[in-house]
PDB file of N, CA and C in Angstrom:
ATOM      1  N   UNK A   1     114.436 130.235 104.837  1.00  0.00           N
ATOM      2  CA  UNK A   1     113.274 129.444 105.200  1.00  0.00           C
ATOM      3  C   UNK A   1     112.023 130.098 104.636  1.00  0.00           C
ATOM      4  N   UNK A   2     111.012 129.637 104.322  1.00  0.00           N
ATOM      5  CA  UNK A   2     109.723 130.031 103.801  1.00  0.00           C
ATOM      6  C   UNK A   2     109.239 129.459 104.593  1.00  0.00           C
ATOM      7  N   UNK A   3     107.830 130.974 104.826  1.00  0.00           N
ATOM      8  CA  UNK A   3     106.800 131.035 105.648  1.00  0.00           C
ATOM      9  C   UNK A   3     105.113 131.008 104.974  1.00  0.00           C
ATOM     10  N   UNK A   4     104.476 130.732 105.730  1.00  0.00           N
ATOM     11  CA  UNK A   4     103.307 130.830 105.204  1.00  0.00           C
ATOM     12  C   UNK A   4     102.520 131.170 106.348  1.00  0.00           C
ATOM     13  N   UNK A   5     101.889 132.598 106.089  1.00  0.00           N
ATOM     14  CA  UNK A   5     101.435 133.831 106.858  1.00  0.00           C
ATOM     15  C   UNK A   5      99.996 134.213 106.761  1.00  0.00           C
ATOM     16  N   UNK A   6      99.135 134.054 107.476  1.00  0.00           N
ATOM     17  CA  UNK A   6      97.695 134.443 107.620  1.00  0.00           C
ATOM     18  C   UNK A   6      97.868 135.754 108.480  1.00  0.00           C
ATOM     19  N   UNK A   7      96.994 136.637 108.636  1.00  0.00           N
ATOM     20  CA  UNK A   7      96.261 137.385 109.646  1.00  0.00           C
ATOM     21  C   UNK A   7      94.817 137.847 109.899  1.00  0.00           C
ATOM     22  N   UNK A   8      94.749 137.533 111.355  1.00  0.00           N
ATOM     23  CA  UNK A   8      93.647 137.926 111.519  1.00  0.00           C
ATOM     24  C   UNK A   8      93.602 139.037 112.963  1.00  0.00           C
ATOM     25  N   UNK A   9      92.420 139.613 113.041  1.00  0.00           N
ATOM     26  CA  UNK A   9      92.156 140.792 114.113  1.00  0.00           C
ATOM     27  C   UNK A   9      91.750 139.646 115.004  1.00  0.00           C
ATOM     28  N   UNK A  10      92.012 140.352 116.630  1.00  0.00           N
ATOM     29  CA  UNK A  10      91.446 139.429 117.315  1.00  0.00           C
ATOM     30  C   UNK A  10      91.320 140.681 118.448  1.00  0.00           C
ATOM     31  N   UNK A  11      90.289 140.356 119.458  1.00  0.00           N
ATOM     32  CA  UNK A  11      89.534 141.013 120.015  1.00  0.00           C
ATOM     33  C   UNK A  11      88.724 140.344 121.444  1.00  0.00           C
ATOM     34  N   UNK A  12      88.619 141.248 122.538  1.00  0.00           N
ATOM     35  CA  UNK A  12      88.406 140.552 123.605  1.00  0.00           C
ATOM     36  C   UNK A  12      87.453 141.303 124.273  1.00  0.00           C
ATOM     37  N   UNK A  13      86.106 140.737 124.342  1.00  0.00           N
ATOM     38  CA  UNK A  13      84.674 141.213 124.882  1.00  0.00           C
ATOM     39  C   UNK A  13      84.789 141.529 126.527  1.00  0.00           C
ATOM     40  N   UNK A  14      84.980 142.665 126.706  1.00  0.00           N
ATOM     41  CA  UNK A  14      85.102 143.574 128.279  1.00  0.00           C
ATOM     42  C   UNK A  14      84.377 142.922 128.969  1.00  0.00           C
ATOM     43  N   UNK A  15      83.314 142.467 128.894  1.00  0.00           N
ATOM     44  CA  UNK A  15      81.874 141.972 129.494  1.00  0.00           C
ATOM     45  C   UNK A  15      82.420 140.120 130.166  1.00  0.00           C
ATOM     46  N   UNK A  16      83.104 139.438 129.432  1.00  0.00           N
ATOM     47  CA  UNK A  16      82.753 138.315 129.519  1.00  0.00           C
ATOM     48  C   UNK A  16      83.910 137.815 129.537  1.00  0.00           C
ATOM     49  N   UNK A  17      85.091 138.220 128.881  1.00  0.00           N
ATOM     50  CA  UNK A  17      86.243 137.725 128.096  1.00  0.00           C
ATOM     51  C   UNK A  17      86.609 136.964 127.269  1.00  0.00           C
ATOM     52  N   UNK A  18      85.604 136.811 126.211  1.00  0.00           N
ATOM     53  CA  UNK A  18      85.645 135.709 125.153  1.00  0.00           C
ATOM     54  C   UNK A  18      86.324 136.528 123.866  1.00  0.00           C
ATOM     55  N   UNK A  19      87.230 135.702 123.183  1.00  0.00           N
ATOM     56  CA  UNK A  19      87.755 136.120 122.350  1.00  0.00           C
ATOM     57  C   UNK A  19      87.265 135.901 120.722  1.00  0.00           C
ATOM     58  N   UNK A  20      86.932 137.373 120.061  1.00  0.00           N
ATOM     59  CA  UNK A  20      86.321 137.797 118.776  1.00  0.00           C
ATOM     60  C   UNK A  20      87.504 137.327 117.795  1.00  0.00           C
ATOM     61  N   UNK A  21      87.855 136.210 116.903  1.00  0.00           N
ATOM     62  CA  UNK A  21      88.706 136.622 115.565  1.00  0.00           C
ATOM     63  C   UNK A  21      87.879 136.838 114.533  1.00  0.00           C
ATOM     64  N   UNK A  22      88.569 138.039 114.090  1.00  0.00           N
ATOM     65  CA  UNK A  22      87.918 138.441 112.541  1.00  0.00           C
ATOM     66  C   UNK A  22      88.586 137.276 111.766  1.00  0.00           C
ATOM     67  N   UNK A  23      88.062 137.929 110.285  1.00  0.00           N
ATOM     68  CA  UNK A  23      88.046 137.239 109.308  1.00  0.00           C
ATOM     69  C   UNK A  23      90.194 136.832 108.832  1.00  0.00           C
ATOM     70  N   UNK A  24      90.260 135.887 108.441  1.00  0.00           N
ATOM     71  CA  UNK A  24      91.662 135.637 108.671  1.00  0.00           C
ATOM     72  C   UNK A  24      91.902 136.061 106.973  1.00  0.00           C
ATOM     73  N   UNK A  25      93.069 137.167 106.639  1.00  0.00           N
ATOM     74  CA  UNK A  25      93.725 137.055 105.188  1.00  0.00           C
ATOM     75  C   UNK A  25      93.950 136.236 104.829  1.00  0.00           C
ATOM     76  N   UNK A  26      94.162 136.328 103.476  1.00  0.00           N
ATOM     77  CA  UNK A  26      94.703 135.214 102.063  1.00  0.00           C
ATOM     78  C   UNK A  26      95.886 134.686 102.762  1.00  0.00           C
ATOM     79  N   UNK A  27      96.538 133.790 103.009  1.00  0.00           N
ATOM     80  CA  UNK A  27      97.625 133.396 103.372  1.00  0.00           C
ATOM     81  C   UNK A  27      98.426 133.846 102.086  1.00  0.00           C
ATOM     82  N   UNK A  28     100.377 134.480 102.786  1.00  0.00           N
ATOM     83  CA  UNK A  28     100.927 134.818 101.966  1.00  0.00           C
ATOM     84  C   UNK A  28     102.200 134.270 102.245  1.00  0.00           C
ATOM     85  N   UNK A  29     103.090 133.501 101.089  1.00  0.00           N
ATOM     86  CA  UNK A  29     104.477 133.227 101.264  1.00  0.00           C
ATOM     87  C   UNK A  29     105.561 134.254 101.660  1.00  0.00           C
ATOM     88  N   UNK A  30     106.379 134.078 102.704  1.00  0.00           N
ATOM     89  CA  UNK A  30     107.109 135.177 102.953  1.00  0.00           C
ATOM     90  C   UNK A  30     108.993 134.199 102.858  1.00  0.00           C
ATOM     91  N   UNK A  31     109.765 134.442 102.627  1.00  0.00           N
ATOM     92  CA  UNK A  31     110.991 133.969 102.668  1.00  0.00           C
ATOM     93  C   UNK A  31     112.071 135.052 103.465  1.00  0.00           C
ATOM     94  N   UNK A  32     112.433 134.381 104.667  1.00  0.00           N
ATOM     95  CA  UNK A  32     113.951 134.994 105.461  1.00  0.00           C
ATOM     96  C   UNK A  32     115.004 134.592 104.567  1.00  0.00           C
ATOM     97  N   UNK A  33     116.129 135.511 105.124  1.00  0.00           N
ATOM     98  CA  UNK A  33     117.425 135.473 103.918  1.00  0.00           C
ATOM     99  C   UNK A  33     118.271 134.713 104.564  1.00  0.00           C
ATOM    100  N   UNK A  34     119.355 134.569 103.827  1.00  0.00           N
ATOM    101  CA  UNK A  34     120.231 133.128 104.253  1.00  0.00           C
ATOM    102  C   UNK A  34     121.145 133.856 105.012  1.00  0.00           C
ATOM    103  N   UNK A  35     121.869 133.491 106.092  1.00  0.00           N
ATOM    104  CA  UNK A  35     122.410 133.784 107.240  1.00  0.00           C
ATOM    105  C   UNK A  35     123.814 132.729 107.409  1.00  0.00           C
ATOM    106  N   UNK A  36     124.377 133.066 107.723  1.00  0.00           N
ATOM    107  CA  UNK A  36     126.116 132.053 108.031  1.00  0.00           C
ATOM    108  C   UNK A  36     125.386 130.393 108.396  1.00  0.00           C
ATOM    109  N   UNK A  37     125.780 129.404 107.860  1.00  0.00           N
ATOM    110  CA  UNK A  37     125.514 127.902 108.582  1.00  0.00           C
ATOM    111  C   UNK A  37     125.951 128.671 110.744  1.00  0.00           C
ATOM    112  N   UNK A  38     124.784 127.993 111.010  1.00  0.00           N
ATOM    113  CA  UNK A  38     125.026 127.508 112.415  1.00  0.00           C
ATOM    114  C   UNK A  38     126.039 126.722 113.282  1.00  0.00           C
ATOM    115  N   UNK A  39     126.243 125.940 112.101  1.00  0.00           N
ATOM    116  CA  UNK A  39     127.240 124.355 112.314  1.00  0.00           C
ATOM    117  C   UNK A  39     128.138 124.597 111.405  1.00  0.00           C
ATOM    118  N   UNK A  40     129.154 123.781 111.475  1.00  0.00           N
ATOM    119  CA  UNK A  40     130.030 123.045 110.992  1.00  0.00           C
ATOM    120  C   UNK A  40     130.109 122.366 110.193  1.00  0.00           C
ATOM    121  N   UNK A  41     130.707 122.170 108.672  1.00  0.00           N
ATOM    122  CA  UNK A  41     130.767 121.053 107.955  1.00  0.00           C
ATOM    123  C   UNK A  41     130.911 120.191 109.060  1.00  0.00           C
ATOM    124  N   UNK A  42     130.190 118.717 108.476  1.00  0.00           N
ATOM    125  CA  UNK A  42     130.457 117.730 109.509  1.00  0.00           C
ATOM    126  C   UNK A  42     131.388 116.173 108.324  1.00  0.00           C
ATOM    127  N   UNK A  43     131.716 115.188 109.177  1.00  0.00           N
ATOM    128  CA  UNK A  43     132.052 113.806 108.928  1.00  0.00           C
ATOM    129  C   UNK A  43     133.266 114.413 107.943  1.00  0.00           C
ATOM    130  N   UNK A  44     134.637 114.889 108.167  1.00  0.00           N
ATOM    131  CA  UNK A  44     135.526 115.363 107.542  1.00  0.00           C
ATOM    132  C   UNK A  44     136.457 113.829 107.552  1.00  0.00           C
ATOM    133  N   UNK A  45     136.891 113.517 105.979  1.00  0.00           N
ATOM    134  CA  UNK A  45     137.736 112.359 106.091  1.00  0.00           C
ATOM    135  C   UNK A  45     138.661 112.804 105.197  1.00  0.00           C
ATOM    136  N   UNK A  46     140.258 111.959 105.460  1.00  0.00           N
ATOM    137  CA  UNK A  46     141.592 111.923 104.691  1.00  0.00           C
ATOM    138  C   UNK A  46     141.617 110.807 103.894  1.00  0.00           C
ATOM    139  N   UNK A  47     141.938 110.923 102.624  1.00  0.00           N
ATOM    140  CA  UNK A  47     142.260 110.075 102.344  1.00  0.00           C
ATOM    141  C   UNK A  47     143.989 110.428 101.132  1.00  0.00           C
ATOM    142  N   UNK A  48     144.842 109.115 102.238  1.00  0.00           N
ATOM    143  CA  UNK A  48     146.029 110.081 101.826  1.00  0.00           C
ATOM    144  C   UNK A  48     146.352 109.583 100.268  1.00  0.00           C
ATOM    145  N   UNK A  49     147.345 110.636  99.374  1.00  0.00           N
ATOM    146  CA  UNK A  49     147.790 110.490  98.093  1.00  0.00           C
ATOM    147  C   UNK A  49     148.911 110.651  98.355  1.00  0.00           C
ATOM    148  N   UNK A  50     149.942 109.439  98.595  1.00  0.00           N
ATOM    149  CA  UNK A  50     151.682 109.326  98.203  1.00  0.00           C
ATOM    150  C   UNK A  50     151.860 110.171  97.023  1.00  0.00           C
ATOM    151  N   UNK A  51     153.098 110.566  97.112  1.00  0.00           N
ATOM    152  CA  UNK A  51     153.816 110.785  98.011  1.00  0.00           C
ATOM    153  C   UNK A  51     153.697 112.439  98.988  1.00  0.00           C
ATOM    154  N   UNK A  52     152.703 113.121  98.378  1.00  0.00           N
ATOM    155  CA  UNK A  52     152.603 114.463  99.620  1.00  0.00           C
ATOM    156  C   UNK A  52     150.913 114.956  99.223  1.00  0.00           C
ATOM    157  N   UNK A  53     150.029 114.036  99.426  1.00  0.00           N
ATOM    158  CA  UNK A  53     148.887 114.598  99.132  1.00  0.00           C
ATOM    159  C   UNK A  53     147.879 113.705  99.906  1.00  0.00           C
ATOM    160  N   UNK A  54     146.607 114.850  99.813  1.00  0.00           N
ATOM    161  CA  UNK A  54     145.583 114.021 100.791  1.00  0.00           C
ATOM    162  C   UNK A  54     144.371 114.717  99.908  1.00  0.00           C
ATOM    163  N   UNK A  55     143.400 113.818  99.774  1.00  0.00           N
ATOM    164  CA  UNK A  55     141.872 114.205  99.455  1.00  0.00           C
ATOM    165  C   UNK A  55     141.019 114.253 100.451  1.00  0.00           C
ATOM    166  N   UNK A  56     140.643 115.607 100.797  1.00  0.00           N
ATOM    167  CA  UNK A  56     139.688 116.046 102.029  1.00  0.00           C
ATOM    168  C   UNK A  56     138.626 115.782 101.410  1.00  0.00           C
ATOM    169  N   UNK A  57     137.203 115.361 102.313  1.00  0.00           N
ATOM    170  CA  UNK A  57     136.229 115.569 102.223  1.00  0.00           C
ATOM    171  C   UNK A  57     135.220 115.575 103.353  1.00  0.00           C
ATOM    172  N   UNK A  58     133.619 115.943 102.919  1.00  0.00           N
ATOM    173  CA  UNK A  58     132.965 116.149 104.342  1.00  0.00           C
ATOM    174  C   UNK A  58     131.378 116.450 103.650  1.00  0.00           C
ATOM    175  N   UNK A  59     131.031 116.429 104.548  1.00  0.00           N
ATOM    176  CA  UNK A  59     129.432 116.399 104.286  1.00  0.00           C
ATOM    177  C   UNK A  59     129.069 118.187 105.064  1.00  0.00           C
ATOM    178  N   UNK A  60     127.605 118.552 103.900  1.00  0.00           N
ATOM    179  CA  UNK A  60     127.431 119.734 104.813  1.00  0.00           C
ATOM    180  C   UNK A  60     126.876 120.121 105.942  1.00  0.00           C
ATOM    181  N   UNK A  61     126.855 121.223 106.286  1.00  0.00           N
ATOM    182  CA  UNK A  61     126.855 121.462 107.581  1.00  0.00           C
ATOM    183  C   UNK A  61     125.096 121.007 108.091  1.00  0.00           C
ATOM    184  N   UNK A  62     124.841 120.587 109.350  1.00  0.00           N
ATOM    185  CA  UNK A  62     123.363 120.088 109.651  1.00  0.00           C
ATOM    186  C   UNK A  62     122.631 121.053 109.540  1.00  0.00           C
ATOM    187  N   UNK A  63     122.851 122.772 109.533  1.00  0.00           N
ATOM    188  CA  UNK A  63     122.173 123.647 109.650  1.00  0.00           C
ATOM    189  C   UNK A  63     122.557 124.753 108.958  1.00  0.00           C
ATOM    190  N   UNK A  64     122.867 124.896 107.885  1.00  0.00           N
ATOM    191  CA  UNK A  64     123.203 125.646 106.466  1.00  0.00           C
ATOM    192  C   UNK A  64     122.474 126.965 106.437  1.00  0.00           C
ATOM    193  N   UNK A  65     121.485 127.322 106.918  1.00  0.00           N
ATOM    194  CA  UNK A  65     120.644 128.241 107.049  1.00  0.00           C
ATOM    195  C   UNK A  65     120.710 129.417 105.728  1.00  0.00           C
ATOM    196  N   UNK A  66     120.622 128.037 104.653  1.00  0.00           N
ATOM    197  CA  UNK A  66     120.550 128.502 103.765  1.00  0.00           C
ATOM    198  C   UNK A  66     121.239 127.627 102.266  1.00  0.00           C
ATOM    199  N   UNK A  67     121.307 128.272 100.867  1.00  0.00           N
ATOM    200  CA  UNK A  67     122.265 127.343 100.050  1.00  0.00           C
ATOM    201  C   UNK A  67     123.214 127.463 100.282  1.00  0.00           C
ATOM    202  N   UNK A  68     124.031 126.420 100.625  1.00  0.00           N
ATOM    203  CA  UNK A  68     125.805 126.481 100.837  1.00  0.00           C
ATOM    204  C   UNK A  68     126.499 126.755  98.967  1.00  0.00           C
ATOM    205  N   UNK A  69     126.764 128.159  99.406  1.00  0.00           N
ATOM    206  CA  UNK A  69     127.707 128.580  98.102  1.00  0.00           C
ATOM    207  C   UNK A  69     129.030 127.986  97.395  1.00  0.00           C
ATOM    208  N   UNK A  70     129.392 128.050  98.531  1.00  0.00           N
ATOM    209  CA  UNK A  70     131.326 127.444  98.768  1.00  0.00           C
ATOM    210  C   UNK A  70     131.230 127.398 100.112  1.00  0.00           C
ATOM    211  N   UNK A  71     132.706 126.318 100.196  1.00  0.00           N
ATOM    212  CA  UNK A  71     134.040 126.850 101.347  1.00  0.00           C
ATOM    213  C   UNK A  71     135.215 126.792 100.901  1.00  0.00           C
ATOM    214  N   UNK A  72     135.625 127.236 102.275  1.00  0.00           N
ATOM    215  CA  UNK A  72     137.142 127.560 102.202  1.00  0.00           C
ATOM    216  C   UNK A  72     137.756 126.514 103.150  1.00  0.00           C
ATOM    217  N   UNK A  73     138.941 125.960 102.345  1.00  0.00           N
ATOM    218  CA  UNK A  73     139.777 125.269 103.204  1.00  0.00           C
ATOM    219  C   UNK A  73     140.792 125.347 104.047  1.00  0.00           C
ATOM    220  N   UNK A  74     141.483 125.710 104.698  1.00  0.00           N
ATOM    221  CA  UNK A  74     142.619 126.150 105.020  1.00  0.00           C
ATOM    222  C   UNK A  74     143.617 125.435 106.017  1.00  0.00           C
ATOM    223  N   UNK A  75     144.744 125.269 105.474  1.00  0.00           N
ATOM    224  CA  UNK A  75     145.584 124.690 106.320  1.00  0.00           C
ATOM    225  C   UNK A  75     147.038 124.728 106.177  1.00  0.00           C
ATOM    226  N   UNK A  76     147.892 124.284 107.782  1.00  0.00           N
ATOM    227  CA  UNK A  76     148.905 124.654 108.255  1.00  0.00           C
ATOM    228  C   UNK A  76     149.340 123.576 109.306  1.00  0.00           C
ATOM    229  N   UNK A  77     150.602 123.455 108.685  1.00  0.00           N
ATOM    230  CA  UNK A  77     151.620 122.679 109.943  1.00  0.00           C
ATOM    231  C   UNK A  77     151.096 122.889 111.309  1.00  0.00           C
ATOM    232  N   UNK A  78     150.890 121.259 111.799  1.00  0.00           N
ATOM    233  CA  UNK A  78     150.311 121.393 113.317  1.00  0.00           C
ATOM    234  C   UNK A  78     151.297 122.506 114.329  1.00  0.00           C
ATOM    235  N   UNK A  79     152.734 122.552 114.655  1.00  0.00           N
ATOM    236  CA  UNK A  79     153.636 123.270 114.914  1.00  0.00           C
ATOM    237  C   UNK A  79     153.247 124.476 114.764  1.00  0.00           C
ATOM    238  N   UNK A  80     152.645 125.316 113.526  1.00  0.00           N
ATOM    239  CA  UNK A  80     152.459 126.420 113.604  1.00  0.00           C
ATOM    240  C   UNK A  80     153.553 127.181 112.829  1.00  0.00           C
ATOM    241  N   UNK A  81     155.120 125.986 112.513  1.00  0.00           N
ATOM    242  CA  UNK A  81     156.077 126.666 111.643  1.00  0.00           C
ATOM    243  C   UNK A  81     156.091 126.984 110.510  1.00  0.00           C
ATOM    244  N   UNK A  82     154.941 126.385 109.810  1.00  0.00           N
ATOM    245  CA  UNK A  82     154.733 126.961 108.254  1.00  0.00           C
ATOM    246  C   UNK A  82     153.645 127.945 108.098  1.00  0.00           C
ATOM    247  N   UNK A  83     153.581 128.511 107.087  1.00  0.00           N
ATOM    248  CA  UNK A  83     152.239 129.739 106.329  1.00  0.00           C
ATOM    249  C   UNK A  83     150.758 129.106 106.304  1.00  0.00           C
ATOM    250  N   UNK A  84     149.786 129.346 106.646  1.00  0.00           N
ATOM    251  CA  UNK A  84     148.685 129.001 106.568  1.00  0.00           C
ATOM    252  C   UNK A  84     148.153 129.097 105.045  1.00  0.00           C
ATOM    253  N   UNK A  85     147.527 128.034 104.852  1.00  0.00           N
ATOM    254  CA  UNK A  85     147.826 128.093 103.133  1.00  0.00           C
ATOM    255  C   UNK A  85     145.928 128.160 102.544  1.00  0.00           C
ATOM    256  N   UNK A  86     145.010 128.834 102.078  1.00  0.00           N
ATOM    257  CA  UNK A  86     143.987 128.638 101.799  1.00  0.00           C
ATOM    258  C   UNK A  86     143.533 128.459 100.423  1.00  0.00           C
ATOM    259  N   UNK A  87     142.363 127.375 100.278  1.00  0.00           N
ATOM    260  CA  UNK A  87     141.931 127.122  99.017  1.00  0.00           C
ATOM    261  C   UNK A  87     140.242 127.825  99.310  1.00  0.00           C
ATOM    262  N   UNK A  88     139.901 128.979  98.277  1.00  0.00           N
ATOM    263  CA  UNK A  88     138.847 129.127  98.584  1.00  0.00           C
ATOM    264  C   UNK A  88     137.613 128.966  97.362  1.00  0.00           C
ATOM    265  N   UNK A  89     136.531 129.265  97.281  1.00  0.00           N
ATOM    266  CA  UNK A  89     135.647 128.948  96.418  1.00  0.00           C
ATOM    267  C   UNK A  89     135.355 127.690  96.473  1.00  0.00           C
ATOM    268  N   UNK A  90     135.404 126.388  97.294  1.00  0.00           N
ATOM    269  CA  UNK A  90     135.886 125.370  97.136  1.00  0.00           C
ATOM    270  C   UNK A  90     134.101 125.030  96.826  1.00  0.00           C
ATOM    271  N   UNK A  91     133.848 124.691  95.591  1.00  0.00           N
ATOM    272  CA  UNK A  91     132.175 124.409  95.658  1.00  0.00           C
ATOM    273  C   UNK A  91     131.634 123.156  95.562  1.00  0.00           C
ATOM    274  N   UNK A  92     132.604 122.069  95.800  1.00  0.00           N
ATOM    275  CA  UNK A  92     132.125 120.641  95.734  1.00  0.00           C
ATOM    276  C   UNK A  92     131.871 120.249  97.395  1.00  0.00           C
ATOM    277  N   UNK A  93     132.222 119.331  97.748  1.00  0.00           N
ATOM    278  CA  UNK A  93     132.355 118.253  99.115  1.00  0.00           C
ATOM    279  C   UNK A  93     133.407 117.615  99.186  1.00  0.00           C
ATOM    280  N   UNK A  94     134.530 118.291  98.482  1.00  0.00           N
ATOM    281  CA  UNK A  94     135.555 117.341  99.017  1.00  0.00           C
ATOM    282  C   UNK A  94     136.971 118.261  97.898  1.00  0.00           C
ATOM    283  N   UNK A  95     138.081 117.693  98.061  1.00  0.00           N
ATOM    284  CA  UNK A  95     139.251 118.983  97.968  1.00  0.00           C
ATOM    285  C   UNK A  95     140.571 118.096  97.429  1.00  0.00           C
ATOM    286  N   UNK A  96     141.429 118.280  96.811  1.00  0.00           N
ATOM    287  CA  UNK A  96     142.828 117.694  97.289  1.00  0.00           C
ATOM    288  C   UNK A  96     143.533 118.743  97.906  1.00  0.00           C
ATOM    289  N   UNK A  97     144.899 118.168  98.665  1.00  0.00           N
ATOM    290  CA  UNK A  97     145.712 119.347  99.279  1.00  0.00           C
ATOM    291  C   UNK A  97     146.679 118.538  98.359  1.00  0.00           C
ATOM    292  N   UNK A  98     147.683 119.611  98.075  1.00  0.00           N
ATOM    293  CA  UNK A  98     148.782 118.971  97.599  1.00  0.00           C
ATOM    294  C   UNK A  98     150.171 120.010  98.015  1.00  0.00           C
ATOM    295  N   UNK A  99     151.139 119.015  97.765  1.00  0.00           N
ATOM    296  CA  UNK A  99     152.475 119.663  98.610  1.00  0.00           C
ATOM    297  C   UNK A  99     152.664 119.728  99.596  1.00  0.00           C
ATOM    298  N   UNK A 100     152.212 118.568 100.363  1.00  0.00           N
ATOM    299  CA  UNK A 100     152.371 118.008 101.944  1.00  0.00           C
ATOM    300  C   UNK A 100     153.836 117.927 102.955  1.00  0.00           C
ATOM    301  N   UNK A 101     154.375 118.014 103.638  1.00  0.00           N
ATOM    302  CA  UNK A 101     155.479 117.572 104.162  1.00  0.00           C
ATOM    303  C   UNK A 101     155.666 116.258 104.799  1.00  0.00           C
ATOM    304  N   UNK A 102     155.940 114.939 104.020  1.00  0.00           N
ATOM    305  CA  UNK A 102     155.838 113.673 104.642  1.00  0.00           C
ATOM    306  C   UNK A 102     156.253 113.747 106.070  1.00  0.00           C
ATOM    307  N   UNK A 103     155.342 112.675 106.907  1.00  0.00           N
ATOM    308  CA  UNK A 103     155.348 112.923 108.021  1.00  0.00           C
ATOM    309  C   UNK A 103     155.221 113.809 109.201  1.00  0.00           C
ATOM    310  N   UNK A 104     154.951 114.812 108.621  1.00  0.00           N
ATOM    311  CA  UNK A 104     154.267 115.857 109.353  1.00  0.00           C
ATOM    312  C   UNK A 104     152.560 115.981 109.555  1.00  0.00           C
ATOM    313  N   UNK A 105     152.082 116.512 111.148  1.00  0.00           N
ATOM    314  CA  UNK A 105     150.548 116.979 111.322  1.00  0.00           C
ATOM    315  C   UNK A 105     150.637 118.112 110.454  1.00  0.00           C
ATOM    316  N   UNK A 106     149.284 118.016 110.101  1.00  0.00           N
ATOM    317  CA  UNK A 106     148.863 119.699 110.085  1.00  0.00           C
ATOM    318  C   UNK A 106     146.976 119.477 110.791  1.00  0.00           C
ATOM    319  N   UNK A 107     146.925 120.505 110.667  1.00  0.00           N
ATOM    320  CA  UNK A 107     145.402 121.439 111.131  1.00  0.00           C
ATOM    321  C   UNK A 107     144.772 121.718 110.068  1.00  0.00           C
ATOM    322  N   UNK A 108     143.330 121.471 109.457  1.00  0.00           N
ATOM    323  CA  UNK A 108     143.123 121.417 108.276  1.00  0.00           C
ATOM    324  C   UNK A 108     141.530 122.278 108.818  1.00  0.00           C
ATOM    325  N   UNK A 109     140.847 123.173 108.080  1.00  0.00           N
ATOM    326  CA  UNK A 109     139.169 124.079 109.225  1.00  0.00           C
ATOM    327  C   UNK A 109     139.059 123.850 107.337  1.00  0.00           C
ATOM    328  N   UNK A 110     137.554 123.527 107.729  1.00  0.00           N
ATOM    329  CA  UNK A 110     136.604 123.446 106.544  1.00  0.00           C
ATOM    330  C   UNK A 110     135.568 124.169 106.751  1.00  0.00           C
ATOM    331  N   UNK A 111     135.201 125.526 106.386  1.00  0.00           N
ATOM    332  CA  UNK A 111     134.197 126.688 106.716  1.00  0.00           C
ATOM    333  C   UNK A 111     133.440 126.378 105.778  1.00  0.00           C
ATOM    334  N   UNK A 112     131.809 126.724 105.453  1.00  0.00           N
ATOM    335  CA  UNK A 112     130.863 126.533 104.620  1.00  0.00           C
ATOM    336  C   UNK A 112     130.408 128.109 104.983  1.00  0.00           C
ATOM    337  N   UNK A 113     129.908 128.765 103.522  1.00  0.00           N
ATOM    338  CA  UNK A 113     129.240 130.220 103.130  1.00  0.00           C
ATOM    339  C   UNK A 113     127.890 130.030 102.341  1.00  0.00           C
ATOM    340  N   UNK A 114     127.437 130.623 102.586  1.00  0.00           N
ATOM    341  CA  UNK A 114     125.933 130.588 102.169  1.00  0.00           C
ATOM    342  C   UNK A 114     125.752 131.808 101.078  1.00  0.00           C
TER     343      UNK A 114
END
């Protein structure tokens, strides 16, 4: 996020309590560093590819707290009986999975990195 930063002295008359501001600095741009998204990729949709494939996609996260670099996709049989399988670097909005098990769930987490 970028800031835009004045200062001034400020000061409080013993006598009366009215408050003295000095003269206010040049205003100066300051920028905080990018930090993990807050949120969640959001609006994640399937769209399936016969015979063992699906095209993920999703919009980014509402609060990025920062440029979204990549994510990582990762996924695994709802059951839990297969290997958790990850695609990472993923730098678009959207993915194919391929090598599905027809008719089977799985669990699919879409992480965003800054």
């Amino acid at each position: 996020s970028k800031y835009s930063v004045e200062v001034a002295a400020v000061n409080i008359r013993s006598h009366d309590g009215k408050i003295m501001e000095g003269q206010k600095s040049n205003a100066s741009v300051v920028k905080t560093t990018e930090y993990i998204p807050t949120t969640q990729p959001r609006a994640l949709t399937f769209t399936v590819r016969p015979p063992s494939g699906v095209d993920v996609s999703w919009s980014e996260p509402e609060t990025p707290n920062g440029i979204v670099r990549y994510y990582i996709v990762e996924y695994m049989l709802e059951d839990g009986s297969g290997n958790k399988t990850t695609l990472s670097n993923v730098t678009g909005l959207s993915t194919p999975i391929d090598g599905l098990i027809p008719s089977r769930n799985y669990n699919v987490t879409v992480r965003a990195f800054t």
